[in-house]
Protein backbone atom coordinates (compact mmCIF):
# COMPACT_ATOMS: atom_id res chain seq x y z
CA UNK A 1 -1.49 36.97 -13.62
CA UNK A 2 2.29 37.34 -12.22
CA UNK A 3 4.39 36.37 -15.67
CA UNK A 4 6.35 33.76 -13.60
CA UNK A 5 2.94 31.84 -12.74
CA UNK A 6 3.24 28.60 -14.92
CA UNK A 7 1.52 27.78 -17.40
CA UNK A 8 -1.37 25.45 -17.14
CA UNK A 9 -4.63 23.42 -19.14
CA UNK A 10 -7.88 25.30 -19.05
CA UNK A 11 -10.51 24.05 -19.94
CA UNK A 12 -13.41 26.50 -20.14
CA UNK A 13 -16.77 25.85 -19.85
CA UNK A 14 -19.24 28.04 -21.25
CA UNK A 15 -22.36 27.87 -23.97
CA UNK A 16 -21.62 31.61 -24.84
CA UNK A 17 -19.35 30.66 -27.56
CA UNK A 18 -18.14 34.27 -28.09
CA UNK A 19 -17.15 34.41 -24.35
CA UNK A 20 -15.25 30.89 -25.39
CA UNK A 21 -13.15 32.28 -27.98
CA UNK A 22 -12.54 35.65 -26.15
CA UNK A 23 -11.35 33.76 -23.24
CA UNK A 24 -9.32 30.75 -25.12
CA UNK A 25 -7.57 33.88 -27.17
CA UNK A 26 -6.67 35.53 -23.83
CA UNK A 27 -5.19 32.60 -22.54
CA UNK A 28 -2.93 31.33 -24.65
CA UNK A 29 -1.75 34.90 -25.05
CA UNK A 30 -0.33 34.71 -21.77
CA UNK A 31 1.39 31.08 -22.24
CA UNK A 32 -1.79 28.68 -21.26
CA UNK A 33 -3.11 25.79 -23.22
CA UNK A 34 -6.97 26.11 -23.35
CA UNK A 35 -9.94 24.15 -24.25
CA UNK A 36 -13.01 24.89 -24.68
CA UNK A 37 -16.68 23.32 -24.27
CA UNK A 38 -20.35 24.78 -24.86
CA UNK A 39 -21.88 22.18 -22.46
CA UNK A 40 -21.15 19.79 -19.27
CA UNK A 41 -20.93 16.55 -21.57
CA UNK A 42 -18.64 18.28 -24.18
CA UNK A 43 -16.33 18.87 -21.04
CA UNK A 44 -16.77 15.34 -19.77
CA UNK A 45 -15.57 13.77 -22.66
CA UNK A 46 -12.25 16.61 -22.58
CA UNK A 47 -11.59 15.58 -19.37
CA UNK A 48 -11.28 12.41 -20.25
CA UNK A 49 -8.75 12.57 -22.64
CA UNK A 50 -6.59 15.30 -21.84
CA UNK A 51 -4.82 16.49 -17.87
CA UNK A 52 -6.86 19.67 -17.28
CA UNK A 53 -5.22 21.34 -14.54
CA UNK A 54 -7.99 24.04 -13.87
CA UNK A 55 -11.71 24.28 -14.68
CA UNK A 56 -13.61 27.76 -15.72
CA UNK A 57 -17.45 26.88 -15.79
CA UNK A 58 -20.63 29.15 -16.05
CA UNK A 59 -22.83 29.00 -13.61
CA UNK A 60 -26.24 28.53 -15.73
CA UNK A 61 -25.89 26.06 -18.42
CA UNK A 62 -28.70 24.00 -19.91
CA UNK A 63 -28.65 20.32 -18.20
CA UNK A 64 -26.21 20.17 -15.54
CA UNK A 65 -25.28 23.59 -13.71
CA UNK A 66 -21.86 24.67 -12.97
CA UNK A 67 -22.58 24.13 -9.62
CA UNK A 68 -23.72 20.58 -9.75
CA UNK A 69 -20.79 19.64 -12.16
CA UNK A 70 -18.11 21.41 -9.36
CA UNK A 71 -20.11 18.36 -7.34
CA UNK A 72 -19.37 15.82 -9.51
CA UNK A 73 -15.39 17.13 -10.19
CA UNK A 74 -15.63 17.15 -6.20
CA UNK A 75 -16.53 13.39 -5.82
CA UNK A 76 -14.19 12.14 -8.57
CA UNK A 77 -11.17 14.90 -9.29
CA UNK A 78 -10.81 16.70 -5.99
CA UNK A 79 -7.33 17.03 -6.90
CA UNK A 80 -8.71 19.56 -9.98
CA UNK A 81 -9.68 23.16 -9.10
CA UNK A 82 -12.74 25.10 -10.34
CA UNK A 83 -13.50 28.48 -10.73
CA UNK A 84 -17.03 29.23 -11.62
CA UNK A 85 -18.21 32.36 -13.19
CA UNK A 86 -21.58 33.79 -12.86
CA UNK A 87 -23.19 37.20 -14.70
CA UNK A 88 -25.86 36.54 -11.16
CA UNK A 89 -23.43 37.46 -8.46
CA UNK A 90 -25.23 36.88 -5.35
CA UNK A 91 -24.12 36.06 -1.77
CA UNK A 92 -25.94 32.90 -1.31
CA UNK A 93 -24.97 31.85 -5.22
CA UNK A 94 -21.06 32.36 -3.94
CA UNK A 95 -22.00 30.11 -0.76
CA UNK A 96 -23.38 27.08 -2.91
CA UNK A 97 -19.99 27.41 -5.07
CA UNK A 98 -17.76 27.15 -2.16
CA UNK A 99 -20.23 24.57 -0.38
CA UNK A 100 -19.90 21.97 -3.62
CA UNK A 101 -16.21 22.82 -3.62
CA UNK A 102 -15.35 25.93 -6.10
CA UNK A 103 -11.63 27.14 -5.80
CA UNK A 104 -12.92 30.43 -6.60
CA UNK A 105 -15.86 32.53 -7.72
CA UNK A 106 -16.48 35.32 -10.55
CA UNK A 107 -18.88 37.82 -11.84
CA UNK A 108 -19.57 38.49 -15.16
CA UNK A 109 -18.78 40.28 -17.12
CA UNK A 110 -15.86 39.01 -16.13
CA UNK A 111 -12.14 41.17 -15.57
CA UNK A 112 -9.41 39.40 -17.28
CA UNK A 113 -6.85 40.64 -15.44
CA UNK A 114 -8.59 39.83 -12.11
CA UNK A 115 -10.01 36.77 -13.63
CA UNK A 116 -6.27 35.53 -14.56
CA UNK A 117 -5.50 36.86 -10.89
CA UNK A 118 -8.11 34.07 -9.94
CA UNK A 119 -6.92 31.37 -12.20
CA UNK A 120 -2.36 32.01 -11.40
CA UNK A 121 -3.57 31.38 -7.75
CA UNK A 122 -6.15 28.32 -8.23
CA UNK A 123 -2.86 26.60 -10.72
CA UNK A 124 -0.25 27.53 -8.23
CA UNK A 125 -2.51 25.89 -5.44
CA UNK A 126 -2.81 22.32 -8.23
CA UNK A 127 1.36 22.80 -8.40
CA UNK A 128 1.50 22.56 -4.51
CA UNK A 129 -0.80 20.10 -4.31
CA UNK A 130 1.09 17.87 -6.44
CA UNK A 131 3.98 18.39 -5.04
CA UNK A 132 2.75 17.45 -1.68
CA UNK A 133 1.04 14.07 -3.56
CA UNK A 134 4.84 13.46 -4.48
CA UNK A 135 6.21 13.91 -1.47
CA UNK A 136 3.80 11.70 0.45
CA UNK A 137 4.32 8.76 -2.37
CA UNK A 138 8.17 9.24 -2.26
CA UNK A 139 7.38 9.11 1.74
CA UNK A 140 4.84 5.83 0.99
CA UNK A 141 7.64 4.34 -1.21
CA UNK A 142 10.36 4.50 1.35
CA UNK A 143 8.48 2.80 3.97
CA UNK A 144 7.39 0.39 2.00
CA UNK A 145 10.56 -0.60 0.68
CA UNK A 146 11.47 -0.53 4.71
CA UNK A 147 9.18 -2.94 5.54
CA UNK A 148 9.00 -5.07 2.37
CA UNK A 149 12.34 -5.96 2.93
CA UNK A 150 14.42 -8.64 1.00
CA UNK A 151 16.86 -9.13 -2.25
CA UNK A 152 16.15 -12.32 -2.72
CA UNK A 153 15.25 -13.23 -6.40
CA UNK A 154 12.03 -14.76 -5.21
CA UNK A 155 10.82 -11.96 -3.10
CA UNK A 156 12.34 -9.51 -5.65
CA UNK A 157 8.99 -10.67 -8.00
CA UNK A 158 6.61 -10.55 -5.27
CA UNK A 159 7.21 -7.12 -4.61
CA UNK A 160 7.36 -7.00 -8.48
CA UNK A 161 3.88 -8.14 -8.64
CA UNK A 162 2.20 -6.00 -6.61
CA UNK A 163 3.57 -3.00 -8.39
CA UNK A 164 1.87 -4.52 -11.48
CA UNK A 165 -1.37 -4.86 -9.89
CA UNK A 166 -1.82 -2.55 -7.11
CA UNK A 167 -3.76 -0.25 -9.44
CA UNK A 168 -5.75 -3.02 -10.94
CA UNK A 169 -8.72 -2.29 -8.25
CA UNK A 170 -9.92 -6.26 -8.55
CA UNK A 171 -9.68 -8.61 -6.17
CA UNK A 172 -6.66 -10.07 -5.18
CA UNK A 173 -6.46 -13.68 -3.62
CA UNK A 174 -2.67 -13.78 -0.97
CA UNK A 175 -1.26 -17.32 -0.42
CA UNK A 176 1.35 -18.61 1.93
CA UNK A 177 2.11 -20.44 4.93
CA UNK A 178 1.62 -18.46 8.07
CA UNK A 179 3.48 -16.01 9.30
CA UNK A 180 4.94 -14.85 5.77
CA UNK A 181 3.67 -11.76 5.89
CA UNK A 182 0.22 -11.59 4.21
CA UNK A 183 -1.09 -8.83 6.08
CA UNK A 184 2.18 -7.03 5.14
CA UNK A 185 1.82 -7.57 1.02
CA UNK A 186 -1.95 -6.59 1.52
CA UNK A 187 -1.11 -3.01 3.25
CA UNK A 188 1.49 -2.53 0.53
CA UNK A 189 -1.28 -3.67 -2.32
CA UNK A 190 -3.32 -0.80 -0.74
CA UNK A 191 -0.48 2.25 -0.17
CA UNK A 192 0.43 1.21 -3.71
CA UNK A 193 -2.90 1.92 -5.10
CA UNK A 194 -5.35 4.55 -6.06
CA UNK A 195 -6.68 4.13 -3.07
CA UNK A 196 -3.95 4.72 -0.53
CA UNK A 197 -5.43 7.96 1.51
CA UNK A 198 -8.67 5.79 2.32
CA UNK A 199 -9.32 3.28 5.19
CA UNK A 200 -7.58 0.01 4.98
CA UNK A 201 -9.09 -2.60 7.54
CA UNK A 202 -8.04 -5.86 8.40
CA UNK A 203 -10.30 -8.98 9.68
CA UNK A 204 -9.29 -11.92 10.72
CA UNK A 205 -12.72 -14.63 10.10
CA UNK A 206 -11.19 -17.03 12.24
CA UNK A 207 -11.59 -14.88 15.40
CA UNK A 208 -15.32 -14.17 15.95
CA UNK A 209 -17.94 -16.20 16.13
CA UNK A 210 -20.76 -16.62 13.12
CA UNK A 211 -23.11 -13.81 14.54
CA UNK A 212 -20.16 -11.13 15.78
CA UNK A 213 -18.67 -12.19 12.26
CA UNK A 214 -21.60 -11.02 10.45
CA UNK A 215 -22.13 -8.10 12.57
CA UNK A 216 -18.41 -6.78 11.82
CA UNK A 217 -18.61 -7.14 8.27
CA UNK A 218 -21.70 -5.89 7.30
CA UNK A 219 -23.05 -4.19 10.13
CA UNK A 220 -26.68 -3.68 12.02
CA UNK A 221 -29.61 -1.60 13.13
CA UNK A 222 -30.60 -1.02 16.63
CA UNK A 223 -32.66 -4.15 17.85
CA UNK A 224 -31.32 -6.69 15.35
CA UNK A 225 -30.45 -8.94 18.06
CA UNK A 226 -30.24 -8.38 22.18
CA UNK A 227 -27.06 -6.13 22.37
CA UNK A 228 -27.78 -4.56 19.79
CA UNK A 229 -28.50 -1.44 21.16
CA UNK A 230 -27.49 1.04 18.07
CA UNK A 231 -26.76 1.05 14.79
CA UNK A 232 -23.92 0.47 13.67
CA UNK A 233 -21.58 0.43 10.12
CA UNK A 234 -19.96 -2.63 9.04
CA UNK A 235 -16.63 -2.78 8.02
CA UNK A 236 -17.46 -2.57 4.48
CA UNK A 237 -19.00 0.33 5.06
CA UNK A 238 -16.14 1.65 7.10
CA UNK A 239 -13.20 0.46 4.57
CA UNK A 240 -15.68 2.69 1.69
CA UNK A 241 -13.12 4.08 -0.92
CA UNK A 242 -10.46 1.94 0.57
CA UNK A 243 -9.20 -1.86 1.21
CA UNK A 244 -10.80 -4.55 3.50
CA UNK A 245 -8.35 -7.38 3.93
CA UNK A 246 -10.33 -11.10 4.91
CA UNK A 247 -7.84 -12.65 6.59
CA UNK A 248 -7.90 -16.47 7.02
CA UNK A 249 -10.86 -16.23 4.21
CA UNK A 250 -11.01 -20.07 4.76
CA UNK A 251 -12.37 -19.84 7.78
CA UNK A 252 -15.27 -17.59 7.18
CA UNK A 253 -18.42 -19.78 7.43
CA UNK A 254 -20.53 -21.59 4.53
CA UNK A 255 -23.86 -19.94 5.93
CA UNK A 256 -21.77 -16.30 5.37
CA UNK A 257 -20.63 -16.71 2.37
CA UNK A 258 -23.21 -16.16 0.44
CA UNK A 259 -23.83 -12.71 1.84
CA UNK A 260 -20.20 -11.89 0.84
CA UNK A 261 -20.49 -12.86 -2.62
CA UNK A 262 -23.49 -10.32 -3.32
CA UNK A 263 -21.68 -7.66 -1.92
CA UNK A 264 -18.77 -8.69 -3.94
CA UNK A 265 -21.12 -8.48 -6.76
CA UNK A 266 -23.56 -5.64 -6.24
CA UNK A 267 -21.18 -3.62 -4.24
CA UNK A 268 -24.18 -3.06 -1.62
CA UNK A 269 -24.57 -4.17 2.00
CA UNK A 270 -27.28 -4.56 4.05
CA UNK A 271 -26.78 -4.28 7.64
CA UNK A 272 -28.32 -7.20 9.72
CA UNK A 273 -31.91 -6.88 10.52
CA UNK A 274 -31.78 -3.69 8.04
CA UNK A 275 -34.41 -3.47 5.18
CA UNK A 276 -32.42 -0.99 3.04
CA UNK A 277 -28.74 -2.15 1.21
CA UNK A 278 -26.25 0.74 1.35
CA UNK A 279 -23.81 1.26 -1.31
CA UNK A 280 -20.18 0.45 -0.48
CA UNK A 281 -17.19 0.97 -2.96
CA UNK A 282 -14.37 -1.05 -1.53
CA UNK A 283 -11.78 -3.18 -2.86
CA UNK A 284 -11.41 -6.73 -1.14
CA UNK A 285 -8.49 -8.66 -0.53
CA UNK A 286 -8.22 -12.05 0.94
CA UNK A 287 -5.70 -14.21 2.65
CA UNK A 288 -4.91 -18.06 3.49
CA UNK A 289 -2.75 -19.82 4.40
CA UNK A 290 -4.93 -22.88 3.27
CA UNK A 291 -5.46 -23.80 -0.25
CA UNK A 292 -8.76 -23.14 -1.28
CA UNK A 293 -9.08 -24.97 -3.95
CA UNK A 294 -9.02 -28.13 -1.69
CA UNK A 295 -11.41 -26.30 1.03
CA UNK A 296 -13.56 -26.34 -2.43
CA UNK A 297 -13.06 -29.69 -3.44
CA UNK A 298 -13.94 -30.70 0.13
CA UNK A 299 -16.78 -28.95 0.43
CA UNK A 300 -16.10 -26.18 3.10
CA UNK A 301 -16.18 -23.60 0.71
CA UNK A 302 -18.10 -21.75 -2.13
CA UNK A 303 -16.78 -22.76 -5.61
CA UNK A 304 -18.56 -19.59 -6.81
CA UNK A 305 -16.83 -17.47 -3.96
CA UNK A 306 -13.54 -18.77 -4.87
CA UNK A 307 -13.38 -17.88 -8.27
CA UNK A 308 -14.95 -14.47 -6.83
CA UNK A 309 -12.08 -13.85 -4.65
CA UNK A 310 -8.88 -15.77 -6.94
CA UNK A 311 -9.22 -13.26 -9.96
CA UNK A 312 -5.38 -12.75 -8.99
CA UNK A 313 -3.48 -14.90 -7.05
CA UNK A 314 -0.38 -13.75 -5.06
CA UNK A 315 1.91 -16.44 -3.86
CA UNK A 316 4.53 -15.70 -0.92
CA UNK A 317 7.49 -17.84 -0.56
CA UNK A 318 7.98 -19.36 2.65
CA UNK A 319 11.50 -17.74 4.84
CA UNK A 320 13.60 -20.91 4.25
CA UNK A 321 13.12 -19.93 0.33
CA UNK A 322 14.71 -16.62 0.73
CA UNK A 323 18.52 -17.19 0.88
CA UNK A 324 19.99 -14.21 2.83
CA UNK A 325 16.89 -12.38 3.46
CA UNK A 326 16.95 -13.84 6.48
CA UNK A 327 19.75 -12.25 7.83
CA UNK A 328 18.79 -8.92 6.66
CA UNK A 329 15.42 -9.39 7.70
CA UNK A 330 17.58 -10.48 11.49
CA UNK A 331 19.30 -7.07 11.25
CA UNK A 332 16.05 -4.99 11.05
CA UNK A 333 14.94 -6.95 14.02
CA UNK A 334 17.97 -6.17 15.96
CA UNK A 335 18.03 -2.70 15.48
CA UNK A 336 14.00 -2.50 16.25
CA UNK A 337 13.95 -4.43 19.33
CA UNK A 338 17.50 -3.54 20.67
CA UNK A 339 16.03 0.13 21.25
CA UNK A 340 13.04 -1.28 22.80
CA UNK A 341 14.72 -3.08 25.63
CA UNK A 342 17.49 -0.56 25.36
CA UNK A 343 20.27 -2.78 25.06
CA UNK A 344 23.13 -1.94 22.82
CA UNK A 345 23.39 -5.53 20.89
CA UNK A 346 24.26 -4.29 17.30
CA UNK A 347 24.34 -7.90 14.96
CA UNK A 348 25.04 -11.20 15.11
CA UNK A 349 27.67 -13.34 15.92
CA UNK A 350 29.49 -15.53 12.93
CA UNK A 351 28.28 -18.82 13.74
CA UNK A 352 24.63 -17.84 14.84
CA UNK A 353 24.05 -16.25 11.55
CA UNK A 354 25.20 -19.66 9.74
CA UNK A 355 22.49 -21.14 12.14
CA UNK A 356 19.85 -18.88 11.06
CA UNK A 357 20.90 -19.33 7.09
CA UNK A 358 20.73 -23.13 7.80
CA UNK A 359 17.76 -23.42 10.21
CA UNK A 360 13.94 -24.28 7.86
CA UNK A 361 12.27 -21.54 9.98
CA UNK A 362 8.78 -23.37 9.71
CA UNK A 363 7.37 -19.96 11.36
CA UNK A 364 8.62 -18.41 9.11
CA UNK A 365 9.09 -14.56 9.55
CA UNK A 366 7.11 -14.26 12.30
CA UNK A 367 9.43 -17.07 13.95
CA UNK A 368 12.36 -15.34 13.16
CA UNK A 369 11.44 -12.10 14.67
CA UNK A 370 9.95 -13.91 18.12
CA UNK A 371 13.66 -15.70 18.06
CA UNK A 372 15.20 -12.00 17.72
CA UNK A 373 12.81 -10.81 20.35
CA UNK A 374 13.90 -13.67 22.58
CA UNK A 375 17.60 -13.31 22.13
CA UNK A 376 17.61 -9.78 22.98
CA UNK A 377 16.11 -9.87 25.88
CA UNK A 378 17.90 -12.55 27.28
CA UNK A 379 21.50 -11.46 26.00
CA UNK A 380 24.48 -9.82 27.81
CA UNK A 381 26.71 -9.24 24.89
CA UNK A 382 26.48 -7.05 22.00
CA UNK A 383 26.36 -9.44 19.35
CA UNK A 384 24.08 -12.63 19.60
CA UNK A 385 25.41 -15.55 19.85
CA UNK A 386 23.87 -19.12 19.39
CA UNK A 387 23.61 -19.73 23.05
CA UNK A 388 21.07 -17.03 23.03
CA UNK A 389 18.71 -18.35 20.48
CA UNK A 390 16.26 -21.80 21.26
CA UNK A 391 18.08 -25.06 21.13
CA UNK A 392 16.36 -25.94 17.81
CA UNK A 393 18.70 -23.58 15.67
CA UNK A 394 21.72 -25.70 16.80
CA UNK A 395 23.08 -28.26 14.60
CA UNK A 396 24.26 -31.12 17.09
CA UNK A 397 24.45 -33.63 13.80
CA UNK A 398 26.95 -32.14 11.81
CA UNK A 399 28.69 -28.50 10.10
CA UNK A 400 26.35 -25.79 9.13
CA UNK A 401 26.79 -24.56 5.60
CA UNK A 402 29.18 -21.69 6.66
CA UNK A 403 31.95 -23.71 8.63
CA UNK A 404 31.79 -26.71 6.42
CA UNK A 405 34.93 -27.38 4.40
CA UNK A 406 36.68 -24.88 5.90
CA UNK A 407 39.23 -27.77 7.90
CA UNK A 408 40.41 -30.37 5.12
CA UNK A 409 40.45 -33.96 5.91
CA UNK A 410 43.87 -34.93 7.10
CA UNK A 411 45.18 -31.01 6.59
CA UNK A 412 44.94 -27.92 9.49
CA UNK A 413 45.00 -24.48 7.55
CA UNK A 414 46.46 -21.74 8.39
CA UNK A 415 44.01 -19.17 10.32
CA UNK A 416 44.45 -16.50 7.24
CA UNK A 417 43.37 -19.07 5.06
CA UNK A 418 40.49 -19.82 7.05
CA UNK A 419 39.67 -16.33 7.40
CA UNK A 420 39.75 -16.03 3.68
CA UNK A 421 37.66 -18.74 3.03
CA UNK A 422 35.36 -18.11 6.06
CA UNK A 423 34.80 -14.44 3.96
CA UNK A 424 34.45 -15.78 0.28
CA UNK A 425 31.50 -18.88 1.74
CA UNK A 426 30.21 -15.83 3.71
CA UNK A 427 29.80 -13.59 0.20
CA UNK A 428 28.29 -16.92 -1.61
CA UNK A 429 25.59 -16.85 1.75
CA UNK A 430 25.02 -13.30 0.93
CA UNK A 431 25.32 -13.00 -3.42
CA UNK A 432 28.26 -11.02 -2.98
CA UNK A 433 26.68 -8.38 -0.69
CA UNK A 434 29.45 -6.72 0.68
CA UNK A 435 27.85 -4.28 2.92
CA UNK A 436 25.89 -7.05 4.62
CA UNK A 437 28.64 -8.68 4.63
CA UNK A 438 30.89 -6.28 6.69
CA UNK A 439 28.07 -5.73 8.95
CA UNK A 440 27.80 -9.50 10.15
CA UNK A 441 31.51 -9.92 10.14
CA UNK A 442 31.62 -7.15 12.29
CA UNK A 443 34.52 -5.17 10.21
CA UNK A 444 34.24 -1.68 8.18
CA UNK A 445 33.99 -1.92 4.28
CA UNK A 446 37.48 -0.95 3.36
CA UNK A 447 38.95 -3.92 5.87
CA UNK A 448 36.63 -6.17 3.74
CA UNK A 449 38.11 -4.93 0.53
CA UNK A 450 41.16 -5.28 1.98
CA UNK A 451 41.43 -8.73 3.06
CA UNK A 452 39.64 -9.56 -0.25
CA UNK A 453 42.25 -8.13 -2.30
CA UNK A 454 44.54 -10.09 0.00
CA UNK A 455 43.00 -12.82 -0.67
């Protein structure tokens, strides 16, 4: 092994306990930690407890073979290399080792030096590995914190929770009006998770009908019905390992619901007109923008189900709850859609961002982006202006919350003391952002500071 090859956690696995010690004194004599078992359960229980970053097994044990344990390590730590050492060192025994996922394979009596060969490569192959599992979470993270956008304090503990239970693997009920972004919190539940490099699908129950419903989710066999003319996997078969998001969960009929809480509960499916139940490891997530606990109370849905599906409950707030989220959340819209009508608008104008702080955006997010959408492409300046938005995010009946106060009763100000004040009510808006700030006043930072310190 090349002396600059880190060191690592062995865990050997052998019931020649001579071999053991030889092998555990070899080791650690060239910088490893090592552990040692005489039997597949003795290393089960190591593995538990400890971060073994490689995995030395015989090939003949009594119980479980080395082979069939590289199976298992397959299925639940693919992440964890094994080498497997064998004194029977036969083409077709090398084939099953690489088949149930060996790094590597050995004969016995095994060469130390080529055997620590064996092992630098299989631990500087776990190194990469992780470092390419960091890489894609630091990736994961930064889109995530793309699309979850918003400072607000309220939002701030959404996103709070779902770091706190994204690795929870339980079911996880997502409330809020529509268009809050449900869908959103339930993708970022998933990349957030355990589960992240698995499928996660999305169905909405209010779309399909009670017989395509059923169909989607748990699947059929050729001839269950008149177009059914093949089998086919349901989508909790489909989502297996990952998430499967029930949208509008409300809506999903009495008659189905049943058939969703025993999968809930068994974690097995069985297709329509199918006589066998397949097993299906998935984690559910649901979302409504109804309360359930009055579809309970009234009778349109499954008390049982409900407590099923609310073991945590997510609330989102609604946009008009968000303080200047909304302009941020105006800005990412701007630059999105700007490049895909390939017009060079670049923010917003004063007084239609005091319009969008003071409009109650009963859309919410949704609406704002479909306003965005619709000022863009109907704008010829490069800043929007109110003009360009709907009528309703006028304020015919009085000052919005930026411009008011800023002409005293019986008293015209000077226009730097506006301007002052028009900058201080603007920080207020934005907590004392002073980037955003800048951006929707359209001036750099340093003319910012500068006026402030004017001020």
């Amino acid at each position: 092994m090349k002396e600059n090859t880190l060191p690592g956690k062995i865990l050997v696995i052998d019931d020649d306990k001579a071999l053991c010690e030889l092998l555990e004194e070899d080791f650690s004599r060239r910088g490893h930690s090592v552990w040692t078992a005489l039997n597949v359960g003795a290393a089960r229980e190591i593995l538990h407890q400890q971060d073994i970053d490689i995995v030395l097994t015989d090939l003949n044990m009594p119980g479980v073979s080395g082979i069939d344990f590289c199976a298992e390590l397959q299925r639940n730590r693919p992440d964890l290399p094994v080498v497997i050492m064998t004194a029977f060192g036969s083409l077709e025994t090398a084939i099953a080792a690489i088949r149930a996922g060996a790094y590597d394979f050995v004969t016995k009596p095994v060469d130390l030096d080529l055997l620590n060969i064996s092992l630098g490569r299989a631990l500087q192959h776990r190194h990469l590995q992780e470092k390419v599992r960091l890489l894609k979470d630091q990736v994961r993270r930064h889109r995530l914190d793309d699309e979850m956008l918003g400072e607000s304090a309220v939002f701030q503990e959404v996103k709070q929770q779902i770091a706190r239970i994204a690795n929870l693997d339980t079911s996880v009920l997502i409330c809020g009006e529509s268009g809050t972004g449900k869908e959103l919190v339930a993708r970022a539940l998933h990349h957030q998770s355990q589960r992240c490099d698995e499928p996660f699908v999305a169905i909405n129950c209010a779309t399909l009908s009670e017989n395509l419903l059923e169909s989607e989710l748990f699947g059929h066999v050729r001839g269950a019905f008149t177009d059914a003319r093949e089998n086919r996997k349901g989508l909790f078969v489909e989502a297996s390992g990952g998430t499967l998001l029930l949208d509008e969960i409300a809506e999903l009929p009495l008659t189905l619901q049943p058939k969703l809480l025993r999968v809930l509960e068994d974690h097995k499916v069985r297709p329509l007109g199918g006589s066998k139940e397949v097993d299906c490891d998935v984690r559910v997530l649901a979302a409504s923008h109804q309360d359930l606990a009055d579809a309970v109370a009234a009778g349109r849905f499954r008390s049982d189900l409900f407590y099923r599906l609310n073991v945590i409950q997510l609330e989102l707030p609604p946009l008009r709850d968000r303080g200047h989220d909304i302009l941020l959340l105006a800005l990412k819209f701007i630059q999105q859609l700007s490049q895909r009508f390939n017009k060079s608008v670049t923010g917003l104008a004063q007084p239609a961002a005091a319009s969008l702080l003071a409009y109650h955006w009963p859309g919410n997010v949704r609406e704002l982006r479909n306003m965005i959408e619709r000022a863009i492409a109907l704008t010829d300046h490069d800043q929007l202006l109110v003009e360009d938005f709907p009528s309703q995010l006028s304020h015919p009946h009085g000052e919005t919350s930026l411009s008011a106060g800023l002409v005293e009763a019986g008293q015209i100000l000077p226009l730097e003391e506006m301007e002052r004040r028009y900058i201080r009510q603007v920080l207020n808006q934005l907590n004392d952002n002073r980037t955003l700030a800048a951006r929707l006043l359209g001036v750099d930072r340093k003319t910012l500071y500068r006026k402030l310190k004017e001020s």
